[in-house]
PDB file of N, CA and C in Angstrom:
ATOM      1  N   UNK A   1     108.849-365.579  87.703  1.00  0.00           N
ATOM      2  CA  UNK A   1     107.997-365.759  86.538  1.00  0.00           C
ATOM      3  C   UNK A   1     106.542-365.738  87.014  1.00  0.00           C
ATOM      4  N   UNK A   2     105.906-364.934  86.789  1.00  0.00           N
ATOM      5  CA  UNK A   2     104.043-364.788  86.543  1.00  0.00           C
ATOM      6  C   UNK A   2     103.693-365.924  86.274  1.00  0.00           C
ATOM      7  N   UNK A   3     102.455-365.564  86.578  1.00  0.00           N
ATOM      8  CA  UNK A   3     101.208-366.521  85.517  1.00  0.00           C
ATOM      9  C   UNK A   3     100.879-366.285  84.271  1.00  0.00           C
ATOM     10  N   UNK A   4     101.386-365.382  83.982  1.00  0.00           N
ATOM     11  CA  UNK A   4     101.118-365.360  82.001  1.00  0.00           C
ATOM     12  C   UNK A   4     102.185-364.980  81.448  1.00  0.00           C
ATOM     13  N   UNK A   5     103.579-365.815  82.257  1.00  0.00           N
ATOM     14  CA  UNK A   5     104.808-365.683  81.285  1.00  0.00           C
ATOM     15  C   UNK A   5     104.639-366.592  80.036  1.00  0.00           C
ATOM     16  N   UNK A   6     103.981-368.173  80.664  1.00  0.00           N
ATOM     17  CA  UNK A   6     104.272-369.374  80.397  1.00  0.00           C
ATOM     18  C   UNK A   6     103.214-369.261  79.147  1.00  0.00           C
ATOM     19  N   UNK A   7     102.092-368.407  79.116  1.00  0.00           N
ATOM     20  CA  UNK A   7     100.945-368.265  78.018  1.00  0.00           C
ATOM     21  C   UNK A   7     101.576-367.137  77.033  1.00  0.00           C
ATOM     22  N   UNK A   8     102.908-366.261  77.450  1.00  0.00           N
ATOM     23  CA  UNK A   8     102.922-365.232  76.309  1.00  0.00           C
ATOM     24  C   UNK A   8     104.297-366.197  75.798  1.00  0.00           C
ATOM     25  N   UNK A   9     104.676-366.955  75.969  1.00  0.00           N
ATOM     26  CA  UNK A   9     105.662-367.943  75.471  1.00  0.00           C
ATOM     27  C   UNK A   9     105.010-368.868  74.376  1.00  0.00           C
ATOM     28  N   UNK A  10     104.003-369.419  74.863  1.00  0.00           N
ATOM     29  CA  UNK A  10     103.507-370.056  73.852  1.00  0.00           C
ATOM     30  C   UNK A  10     102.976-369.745  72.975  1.00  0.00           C
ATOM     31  N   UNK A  11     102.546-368.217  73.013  1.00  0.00           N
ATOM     32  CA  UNK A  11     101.584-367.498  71.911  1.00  0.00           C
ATOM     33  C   UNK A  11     102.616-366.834  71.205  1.00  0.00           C
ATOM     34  N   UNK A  12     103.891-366.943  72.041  1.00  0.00           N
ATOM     35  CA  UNK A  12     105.037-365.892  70.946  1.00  0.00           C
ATOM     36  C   UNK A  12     105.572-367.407  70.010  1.00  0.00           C
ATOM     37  N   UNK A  13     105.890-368.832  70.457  1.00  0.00           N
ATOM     38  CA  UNK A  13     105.842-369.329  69.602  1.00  0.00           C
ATOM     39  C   UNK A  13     105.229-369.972  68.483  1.00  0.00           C
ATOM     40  N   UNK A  14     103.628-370.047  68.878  1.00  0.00           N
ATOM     41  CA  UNK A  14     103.161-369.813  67.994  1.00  0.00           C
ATOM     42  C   UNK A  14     102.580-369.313  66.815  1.00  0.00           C
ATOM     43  N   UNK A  15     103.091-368.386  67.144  1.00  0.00           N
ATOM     44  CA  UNK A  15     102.980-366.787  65.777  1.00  0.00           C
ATOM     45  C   UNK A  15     104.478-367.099  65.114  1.00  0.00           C
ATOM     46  N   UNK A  16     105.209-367.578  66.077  1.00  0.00           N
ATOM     47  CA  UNK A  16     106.297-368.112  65.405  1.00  0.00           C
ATOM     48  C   UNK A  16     106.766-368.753  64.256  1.00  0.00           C
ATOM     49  N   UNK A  17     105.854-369.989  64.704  1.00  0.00           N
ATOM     50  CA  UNK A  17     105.418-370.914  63.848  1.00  0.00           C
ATOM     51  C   UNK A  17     104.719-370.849  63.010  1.00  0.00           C
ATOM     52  N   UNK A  18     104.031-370.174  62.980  1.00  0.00           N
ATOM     53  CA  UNK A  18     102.825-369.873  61.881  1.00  0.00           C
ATOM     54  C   UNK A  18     103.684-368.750  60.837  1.00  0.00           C
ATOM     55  N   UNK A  19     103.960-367.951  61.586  1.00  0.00           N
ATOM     56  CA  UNK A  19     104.794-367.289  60.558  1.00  0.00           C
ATOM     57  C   UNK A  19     106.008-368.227  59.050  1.00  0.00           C
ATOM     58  N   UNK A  20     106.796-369.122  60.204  1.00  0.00           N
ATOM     59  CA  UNK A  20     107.134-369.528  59.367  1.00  0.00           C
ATOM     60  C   UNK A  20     106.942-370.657  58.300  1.00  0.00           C
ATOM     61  N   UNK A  21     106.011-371.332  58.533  1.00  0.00           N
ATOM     62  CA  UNK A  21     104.964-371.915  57.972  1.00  0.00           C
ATOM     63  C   UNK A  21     104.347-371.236  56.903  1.00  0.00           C
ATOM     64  N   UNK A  22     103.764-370.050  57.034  1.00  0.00           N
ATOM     65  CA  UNK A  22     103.337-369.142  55.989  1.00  0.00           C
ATOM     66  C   UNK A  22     104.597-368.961  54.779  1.00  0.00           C
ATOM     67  N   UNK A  23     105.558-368.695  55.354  1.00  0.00           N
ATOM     68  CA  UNK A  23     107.036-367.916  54.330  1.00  0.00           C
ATOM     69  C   UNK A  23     107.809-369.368  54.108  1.00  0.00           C
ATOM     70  N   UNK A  24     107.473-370.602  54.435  1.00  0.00           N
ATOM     71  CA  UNK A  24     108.813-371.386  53.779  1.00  0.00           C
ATOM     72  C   UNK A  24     107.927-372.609  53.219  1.00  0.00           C
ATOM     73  N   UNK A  25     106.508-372.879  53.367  1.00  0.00           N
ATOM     74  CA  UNK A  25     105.874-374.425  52.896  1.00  0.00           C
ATOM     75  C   UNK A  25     105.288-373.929  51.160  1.00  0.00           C
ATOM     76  N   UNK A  26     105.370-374.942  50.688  1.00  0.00           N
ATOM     77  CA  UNK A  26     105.306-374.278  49.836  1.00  0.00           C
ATOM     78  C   UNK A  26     103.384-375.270  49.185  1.00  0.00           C
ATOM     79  N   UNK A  27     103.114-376.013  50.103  1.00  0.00           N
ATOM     80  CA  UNK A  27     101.968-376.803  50.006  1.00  0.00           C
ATOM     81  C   UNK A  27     100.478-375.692  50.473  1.00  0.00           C
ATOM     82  N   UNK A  28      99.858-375.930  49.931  1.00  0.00           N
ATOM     83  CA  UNK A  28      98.899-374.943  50.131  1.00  0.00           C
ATOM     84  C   UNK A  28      97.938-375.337  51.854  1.00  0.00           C
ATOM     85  N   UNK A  29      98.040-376.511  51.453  1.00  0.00           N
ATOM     86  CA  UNK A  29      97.115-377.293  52.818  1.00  0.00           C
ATOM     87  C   UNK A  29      98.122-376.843  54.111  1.00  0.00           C
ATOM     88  N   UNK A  30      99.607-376.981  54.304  1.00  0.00           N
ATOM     89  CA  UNK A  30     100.571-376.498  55.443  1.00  0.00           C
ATOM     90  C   UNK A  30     100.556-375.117  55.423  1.00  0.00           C
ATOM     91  N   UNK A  31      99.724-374.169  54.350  1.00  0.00           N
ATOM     92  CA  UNK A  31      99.888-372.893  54.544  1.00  0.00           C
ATOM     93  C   UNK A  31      98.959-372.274  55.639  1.00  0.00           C
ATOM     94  N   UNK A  32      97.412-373.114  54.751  1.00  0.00           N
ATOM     95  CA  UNK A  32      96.796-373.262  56.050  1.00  0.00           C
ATOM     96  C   UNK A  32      96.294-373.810  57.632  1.00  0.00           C
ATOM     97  N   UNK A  33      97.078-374.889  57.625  1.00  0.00           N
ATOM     98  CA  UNK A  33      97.426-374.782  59.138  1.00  0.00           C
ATOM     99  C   UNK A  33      98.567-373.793  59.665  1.00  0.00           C
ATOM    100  N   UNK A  34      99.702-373.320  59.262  1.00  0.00           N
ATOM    101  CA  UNK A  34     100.522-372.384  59.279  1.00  0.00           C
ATOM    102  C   UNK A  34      99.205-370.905  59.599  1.00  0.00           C
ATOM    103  N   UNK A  35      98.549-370.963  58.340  1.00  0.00           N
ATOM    104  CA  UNK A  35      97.779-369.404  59.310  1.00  0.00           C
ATOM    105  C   UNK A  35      96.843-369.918  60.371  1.00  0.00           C
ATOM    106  N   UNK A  36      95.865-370.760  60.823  1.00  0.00           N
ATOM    107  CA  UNK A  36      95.314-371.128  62.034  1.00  0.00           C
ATOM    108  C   UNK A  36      96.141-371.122  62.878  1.00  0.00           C
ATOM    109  N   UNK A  37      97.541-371.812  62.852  1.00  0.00           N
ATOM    110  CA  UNK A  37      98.498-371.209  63.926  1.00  0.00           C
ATOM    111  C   UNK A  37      98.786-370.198  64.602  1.00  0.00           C
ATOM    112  N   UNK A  38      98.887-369.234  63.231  1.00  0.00           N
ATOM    113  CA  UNK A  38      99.155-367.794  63.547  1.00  0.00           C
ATOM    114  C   UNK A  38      98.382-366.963  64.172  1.00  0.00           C
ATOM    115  N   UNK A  39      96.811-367.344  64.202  1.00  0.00           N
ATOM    116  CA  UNK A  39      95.136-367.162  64.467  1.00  0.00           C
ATOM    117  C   UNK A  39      95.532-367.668  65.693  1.00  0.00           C
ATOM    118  N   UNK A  40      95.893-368.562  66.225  1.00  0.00           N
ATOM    119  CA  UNK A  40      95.629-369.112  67.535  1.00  0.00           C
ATOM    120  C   UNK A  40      96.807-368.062  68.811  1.00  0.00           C
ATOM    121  N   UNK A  41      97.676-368.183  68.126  1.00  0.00           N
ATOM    122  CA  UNK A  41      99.113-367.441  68.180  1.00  0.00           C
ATOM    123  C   UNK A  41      98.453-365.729  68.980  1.00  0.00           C
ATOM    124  N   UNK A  42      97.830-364.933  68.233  1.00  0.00           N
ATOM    125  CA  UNK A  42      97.128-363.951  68.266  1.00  0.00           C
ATOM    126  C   UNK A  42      96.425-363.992  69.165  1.00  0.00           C
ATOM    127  N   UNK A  43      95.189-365.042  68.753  1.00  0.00           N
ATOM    128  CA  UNK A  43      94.023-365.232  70.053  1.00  0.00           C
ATOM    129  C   UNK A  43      94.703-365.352  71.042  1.00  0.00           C
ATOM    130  N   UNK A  44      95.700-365.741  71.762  1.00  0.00           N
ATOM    131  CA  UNK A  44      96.511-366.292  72.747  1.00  0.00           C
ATOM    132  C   UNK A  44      97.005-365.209  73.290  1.00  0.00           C
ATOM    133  N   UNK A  45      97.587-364.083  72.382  1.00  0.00           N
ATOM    134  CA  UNK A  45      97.785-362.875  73.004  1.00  0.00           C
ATOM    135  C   UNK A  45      96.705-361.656  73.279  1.00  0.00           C
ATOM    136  N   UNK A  46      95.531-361.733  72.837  1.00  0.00           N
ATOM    137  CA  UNK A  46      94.378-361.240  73.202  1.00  0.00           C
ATOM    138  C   UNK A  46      94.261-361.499  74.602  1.00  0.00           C
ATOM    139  N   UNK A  47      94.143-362.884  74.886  1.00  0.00           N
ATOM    140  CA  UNK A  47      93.634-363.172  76.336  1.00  0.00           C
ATOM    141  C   UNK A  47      94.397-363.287  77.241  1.00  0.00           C
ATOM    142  N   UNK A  48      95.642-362.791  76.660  1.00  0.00           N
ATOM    143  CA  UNK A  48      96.847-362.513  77.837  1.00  0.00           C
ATOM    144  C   UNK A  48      96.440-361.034  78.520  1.00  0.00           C
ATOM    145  N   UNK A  49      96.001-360.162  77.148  1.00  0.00           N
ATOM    146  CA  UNK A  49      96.107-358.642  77.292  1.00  0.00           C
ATOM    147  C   UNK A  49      94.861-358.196  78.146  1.00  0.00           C
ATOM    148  N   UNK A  50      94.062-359.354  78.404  1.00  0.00           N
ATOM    149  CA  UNK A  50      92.969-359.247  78.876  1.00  0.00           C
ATOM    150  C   UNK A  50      93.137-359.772  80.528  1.00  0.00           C
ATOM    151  N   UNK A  51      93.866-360.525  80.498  1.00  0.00           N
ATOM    152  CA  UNK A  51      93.915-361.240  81.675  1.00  0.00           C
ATOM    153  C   UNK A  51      94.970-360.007  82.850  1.00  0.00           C
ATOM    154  N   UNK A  52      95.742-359.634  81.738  1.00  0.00           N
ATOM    155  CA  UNK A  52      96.734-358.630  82.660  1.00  0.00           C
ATOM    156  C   UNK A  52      96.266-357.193  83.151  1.00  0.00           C
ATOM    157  N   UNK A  53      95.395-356.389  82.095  1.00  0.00           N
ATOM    158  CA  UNK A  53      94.398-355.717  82.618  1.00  0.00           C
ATOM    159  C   UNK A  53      93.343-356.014  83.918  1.00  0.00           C
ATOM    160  N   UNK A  54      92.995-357.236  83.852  1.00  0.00           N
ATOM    161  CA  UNK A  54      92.326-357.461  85.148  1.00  0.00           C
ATOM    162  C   UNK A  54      92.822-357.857  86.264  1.00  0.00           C
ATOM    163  N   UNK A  55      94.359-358.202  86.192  1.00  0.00           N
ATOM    164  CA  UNK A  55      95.186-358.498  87.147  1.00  0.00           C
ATOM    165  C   UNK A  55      95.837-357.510  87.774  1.00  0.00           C
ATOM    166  N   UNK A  56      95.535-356.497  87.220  1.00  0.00           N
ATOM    167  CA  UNK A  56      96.233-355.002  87.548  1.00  0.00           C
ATOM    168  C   UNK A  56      95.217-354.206  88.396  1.00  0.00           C
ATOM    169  N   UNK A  57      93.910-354.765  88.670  1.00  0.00           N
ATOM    170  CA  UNK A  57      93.018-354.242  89.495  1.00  0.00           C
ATOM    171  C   UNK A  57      91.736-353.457  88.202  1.00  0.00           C
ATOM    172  N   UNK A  58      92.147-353.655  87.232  1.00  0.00           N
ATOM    173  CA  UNK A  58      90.940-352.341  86.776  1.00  0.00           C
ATOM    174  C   UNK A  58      89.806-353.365  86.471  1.00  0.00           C
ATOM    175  N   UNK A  59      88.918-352.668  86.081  1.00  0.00           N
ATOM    176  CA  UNK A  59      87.654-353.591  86.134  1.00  0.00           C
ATOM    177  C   UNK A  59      87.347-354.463  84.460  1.00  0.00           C
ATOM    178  N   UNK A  60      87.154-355.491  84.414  1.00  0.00           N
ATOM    179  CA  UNK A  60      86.885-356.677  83.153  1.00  0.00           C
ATOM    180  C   UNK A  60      86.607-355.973  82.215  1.00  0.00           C
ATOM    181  N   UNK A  61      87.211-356.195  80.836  1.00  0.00           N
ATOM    182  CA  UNK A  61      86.942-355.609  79.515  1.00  0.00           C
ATOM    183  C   UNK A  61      86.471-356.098  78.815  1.00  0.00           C
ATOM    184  N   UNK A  62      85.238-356.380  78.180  1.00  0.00           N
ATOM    185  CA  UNK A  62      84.922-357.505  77.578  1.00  0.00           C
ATOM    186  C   UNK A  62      85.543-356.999  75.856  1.00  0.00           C
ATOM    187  N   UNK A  63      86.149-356.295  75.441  1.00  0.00           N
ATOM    188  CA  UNK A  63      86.745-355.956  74.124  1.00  0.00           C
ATOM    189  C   UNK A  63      87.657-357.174  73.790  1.00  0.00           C
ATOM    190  N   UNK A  64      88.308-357.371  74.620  1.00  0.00           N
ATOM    191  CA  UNK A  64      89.222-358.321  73.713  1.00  0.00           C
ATOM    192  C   UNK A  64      88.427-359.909  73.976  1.00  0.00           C
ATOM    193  N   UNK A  65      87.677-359.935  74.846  1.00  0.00           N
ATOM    194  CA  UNK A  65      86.738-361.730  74.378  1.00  0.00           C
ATOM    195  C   UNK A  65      86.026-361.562  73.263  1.00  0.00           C
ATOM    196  N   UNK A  66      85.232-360.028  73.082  1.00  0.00           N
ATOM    197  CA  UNK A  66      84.296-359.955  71.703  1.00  0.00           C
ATOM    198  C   UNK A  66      85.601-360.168  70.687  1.00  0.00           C
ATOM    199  N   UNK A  67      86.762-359.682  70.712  1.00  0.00           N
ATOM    200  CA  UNK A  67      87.706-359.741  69.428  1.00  0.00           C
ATOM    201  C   UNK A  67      88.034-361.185  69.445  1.00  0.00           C
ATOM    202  N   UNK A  68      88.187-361.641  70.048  1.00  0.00           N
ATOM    203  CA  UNK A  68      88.816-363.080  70.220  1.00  0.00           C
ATOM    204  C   UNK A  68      87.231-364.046  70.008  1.00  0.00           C
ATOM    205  N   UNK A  69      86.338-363.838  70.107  1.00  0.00           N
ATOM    206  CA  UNK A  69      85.197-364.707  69.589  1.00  0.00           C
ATOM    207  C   UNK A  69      85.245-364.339  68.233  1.00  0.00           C
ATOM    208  N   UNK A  70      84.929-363.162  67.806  1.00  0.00           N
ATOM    209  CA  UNK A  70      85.001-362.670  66.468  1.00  0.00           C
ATOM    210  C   UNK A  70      85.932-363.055  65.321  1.00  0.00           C
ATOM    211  N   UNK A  71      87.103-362.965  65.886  1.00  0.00           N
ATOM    212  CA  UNK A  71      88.221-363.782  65.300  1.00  0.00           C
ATOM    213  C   UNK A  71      88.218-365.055  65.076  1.00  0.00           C
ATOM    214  N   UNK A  72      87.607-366.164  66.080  1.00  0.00           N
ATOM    215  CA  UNK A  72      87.781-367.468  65.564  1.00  0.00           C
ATOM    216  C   UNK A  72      86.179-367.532  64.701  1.00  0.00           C
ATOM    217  N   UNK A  73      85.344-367.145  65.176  1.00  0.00           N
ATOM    218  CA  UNK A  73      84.414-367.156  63.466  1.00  0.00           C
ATOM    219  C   UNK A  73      85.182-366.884  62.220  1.00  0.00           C
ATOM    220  N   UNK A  74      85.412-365.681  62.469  1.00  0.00           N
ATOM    221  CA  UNK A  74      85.965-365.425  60.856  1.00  0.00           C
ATOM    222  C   UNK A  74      87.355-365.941  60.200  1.00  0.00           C
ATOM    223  N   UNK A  75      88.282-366.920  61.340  1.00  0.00           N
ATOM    224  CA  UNK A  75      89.143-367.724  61.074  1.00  0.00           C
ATOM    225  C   UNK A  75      88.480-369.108  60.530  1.00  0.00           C
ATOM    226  N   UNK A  76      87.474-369.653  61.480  1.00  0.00           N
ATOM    227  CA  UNK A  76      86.844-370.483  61.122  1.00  0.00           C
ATOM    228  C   UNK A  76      86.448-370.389  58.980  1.00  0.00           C
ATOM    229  N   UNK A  77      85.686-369.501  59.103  1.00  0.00           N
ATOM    230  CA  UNK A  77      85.047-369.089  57.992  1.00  0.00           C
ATOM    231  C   UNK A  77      85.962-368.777  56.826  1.00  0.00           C
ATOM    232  N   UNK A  78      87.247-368.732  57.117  1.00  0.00           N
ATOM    233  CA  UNK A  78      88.681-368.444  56.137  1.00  0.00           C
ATOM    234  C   UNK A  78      89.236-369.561  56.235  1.00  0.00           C
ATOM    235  N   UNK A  79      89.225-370.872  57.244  1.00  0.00           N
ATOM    236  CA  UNK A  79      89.869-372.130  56.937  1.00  0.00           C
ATOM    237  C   UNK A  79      88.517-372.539  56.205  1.00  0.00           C
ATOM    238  N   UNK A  80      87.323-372.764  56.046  1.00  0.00           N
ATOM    239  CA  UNK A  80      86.630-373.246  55.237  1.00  0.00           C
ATOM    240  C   UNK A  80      86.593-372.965  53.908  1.00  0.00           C
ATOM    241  N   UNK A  81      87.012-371.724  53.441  1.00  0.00           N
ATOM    242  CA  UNK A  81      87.111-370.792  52.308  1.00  0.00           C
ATOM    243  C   UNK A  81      88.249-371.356  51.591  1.00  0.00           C
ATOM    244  N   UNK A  82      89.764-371.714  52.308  1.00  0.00           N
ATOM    245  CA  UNK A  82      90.868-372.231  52.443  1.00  0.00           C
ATOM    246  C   UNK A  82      90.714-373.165  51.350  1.00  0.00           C
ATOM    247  N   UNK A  83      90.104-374.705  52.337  1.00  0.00           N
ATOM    248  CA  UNK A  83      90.025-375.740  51.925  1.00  0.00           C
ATOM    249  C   UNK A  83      88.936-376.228  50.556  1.00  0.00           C
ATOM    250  N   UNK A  84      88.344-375.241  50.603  1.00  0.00           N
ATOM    251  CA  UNK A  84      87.122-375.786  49.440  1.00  0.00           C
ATOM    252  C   UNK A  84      87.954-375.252  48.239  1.00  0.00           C
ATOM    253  N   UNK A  85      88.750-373.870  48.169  1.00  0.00           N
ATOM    254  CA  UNK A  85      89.915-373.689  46.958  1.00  0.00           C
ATOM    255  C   UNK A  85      91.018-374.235  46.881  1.00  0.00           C
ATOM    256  N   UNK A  86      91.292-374.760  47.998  1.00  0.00           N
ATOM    257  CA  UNK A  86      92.337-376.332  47.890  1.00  0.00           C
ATOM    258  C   UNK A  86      91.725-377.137  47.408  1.00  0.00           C
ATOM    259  N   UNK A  87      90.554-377.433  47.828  1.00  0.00           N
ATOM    260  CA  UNK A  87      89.977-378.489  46.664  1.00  0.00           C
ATOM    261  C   UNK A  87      89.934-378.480  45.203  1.00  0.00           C
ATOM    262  N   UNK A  88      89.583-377.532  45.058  1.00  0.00           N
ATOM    263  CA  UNK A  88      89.685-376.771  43.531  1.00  0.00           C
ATOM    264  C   UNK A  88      90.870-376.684  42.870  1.00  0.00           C
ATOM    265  N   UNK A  89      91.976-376.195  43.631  1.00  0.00           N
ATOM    266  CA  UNK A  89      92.945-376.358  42.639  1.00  0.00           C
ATOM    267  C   UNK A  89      93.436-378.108  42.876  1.00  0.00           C
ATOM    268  N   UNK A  90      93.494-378.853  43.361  1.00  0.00           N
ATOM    269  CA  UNK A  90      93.643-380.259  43.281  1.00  0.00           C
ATOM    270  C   UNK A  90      92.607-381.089  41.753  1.00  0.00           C
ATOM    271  N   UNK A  91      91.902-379.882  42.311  1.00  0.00           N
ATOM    272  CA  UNK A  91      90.831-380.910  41.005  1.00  0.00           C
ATOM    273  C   UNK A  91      90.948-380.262  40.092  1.00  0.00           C
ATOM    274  N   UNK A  92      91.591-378.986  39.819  1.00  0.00           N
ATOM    275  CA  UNK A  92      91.914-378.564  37.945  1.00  0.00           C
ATOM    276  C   UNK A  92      93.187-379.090  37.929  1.00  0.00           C
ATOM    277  N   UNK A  93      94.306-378.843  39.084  1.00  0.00           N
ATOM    278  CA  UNK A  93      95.961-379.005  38.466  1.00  0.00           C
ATOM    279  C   UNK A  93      96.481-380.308  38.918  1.00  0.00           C
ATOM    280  N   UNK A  94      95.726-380.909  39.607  1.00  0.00           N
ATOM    281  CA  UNK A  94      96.505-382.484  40.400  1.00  0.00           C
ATOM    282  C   UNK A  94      96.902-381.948  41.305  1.00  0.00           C
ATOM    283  N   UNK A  95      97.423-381.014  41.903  1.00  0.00           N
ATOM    284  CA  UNK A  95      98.686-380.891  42.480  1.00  0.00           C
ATOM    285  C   UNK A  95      98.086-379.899  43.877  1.00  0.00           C
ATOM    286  N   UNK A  96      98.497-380.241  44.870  1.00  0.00           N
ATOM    287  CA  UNK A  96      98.342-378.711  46.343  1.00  0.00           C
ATOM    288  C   UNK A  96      99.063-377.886  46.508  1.00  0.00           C
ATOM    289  N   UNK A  97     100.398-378.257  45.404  1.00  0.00           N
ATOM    290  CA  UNK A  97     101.663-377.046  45.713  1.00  0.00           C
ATOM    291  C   UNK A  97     101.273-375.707  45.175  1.00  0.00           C
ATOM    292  N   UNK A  98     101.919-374.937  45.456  1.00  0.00           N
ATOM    293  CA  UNK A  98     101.496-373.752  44.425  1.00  0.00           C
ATOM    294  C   UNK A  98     103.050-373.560  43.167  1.00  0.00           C
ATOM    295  N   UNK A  99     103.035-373.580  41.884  1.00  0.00           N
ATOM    296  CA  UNK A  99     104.036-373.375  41.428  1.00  0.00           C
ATOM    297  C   UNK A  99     104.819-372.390  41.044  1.00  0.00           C
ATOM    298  N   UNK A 100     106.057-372.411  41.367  1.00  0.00           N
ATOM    299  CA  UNK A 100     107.011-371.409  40.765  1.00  0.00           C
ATOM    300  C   UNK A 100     106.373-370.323  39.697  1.00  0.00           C
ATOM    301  N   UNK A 101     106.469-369.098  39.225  1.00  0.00           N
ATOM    302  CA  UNK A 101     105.954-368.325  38.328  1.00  0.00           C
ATOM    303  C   UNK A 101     106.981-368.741  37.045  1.00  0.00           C
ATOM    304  N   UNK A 102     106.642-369.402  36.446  1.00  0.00           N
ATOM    305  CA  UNK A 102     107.494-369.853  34.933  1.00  0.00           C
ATOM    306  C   UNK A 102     108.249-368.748  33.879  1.00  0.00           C
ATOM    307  N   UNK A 103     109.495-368.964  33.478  1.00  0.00           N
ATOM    308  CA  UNK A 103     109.900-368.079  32.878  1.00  0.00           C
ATOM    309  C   UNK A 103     109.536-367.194  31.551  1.00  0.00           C
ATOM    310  N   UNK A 104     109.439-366.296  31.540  1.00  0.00           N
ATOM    311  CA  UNK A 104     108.886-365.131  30.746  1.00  0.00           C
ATOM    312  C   UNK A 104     109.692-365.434  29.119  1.00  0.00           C
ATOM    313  N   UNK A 105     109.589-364.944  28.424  1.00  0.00           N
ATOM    314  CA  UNK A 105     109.700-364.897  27.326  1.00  0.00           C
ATOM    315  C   UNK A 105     110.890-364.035  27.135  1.00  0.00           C
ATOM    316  N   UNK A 106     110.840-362.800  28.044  1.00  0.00           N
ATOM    317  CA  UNK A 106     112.115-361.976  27.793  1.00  0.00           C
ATOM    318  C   UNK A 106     113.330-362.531  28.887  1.00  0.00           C
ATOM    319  N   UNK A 107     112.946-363.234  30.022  1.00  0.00           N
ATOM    320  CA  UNK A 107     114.066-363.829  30.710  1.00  0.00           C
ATOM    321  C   UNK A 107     115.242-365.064  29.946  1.00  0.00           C
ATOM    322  N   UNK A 108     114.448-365.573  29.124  1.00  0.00           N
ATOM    323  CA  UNK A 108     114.831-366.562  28.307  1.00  0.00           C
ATOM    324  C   UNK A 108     115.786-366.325  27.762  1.00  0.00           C
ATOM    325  N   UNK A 109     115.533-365.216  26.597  1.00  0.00           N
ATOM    326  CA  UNK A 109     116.556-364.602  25.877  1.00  0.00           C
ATOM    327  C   UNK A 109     117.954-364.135  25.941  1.00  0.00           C
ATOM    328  N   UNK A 110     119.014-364.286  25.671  1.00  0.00           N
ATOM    329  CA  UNK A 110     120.246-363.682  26.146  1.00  0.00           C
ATOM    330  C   UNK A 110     120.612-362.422  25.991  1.00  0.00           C
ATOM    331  N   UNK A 111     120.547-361.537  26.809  1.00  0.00           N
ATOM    332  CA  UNK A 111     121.020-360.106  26.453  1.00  0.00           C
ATOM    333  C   UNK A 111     122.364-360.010  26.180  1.00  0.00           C
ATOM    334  N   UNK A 112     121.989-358.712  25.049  1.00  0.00           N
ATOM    335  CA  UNK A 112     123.629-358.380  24.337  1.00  0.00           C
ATOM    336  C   UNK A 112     123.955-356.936  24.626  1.00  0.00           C
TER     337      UNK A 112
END
């Protein structure tokens, strides 16, 4: 085992996690830690892809640190975005869940 088995393990479970976090919570606030997960998850494999390129002899890339700085700004800037419309819907509906889409008018009905 390498030195960046033990870092593409943790970045594969954390995309993991985030993934499923995204597809099964149904709370808006666990959605977004679920995607910062997934953000971190990513970043994690950036600086693997970076680290193994330079471990291979070729010379430092700075592409994937600019992507990986770039990324946590604009993650940053999407969990803030996140939470201030979590706020919002708490303060029109009570509630952080997001709800079920309610039944239609023609689902109701019994077909003949």
């Amino acid at each position: 085992m390498n030195g960046t088995a033990p870092f593409a393990l943790a970045a594969a479970g954390l995309v993991g996690l985030g993934l499923y976090g995204m597809l099964a919570q149904s709370s808006v606030l666990r959605k977004v830690i679920a995607f910062n997960l997934l953000g971190i998850g990513v970043f994690l494999v950036f600086g693997i892809a970076a680290r193994r390129g330079a471990a291979a002899g070729l010379p430092a890339d700075p592409v994937p640190q600019a992507m990986v700085i770039t990324g946590l700004v604009v993650a940053f800037a999407a969990t803030a975005l996140a939470l201030v419309l979590t706020l919002r819907l708490h303060q029109t509906t009570g509630a952080v869940t997001l709800a079920e889409d309610p039944p239609t008018a023609n689902s109701a009905a019994p077909s003949e």
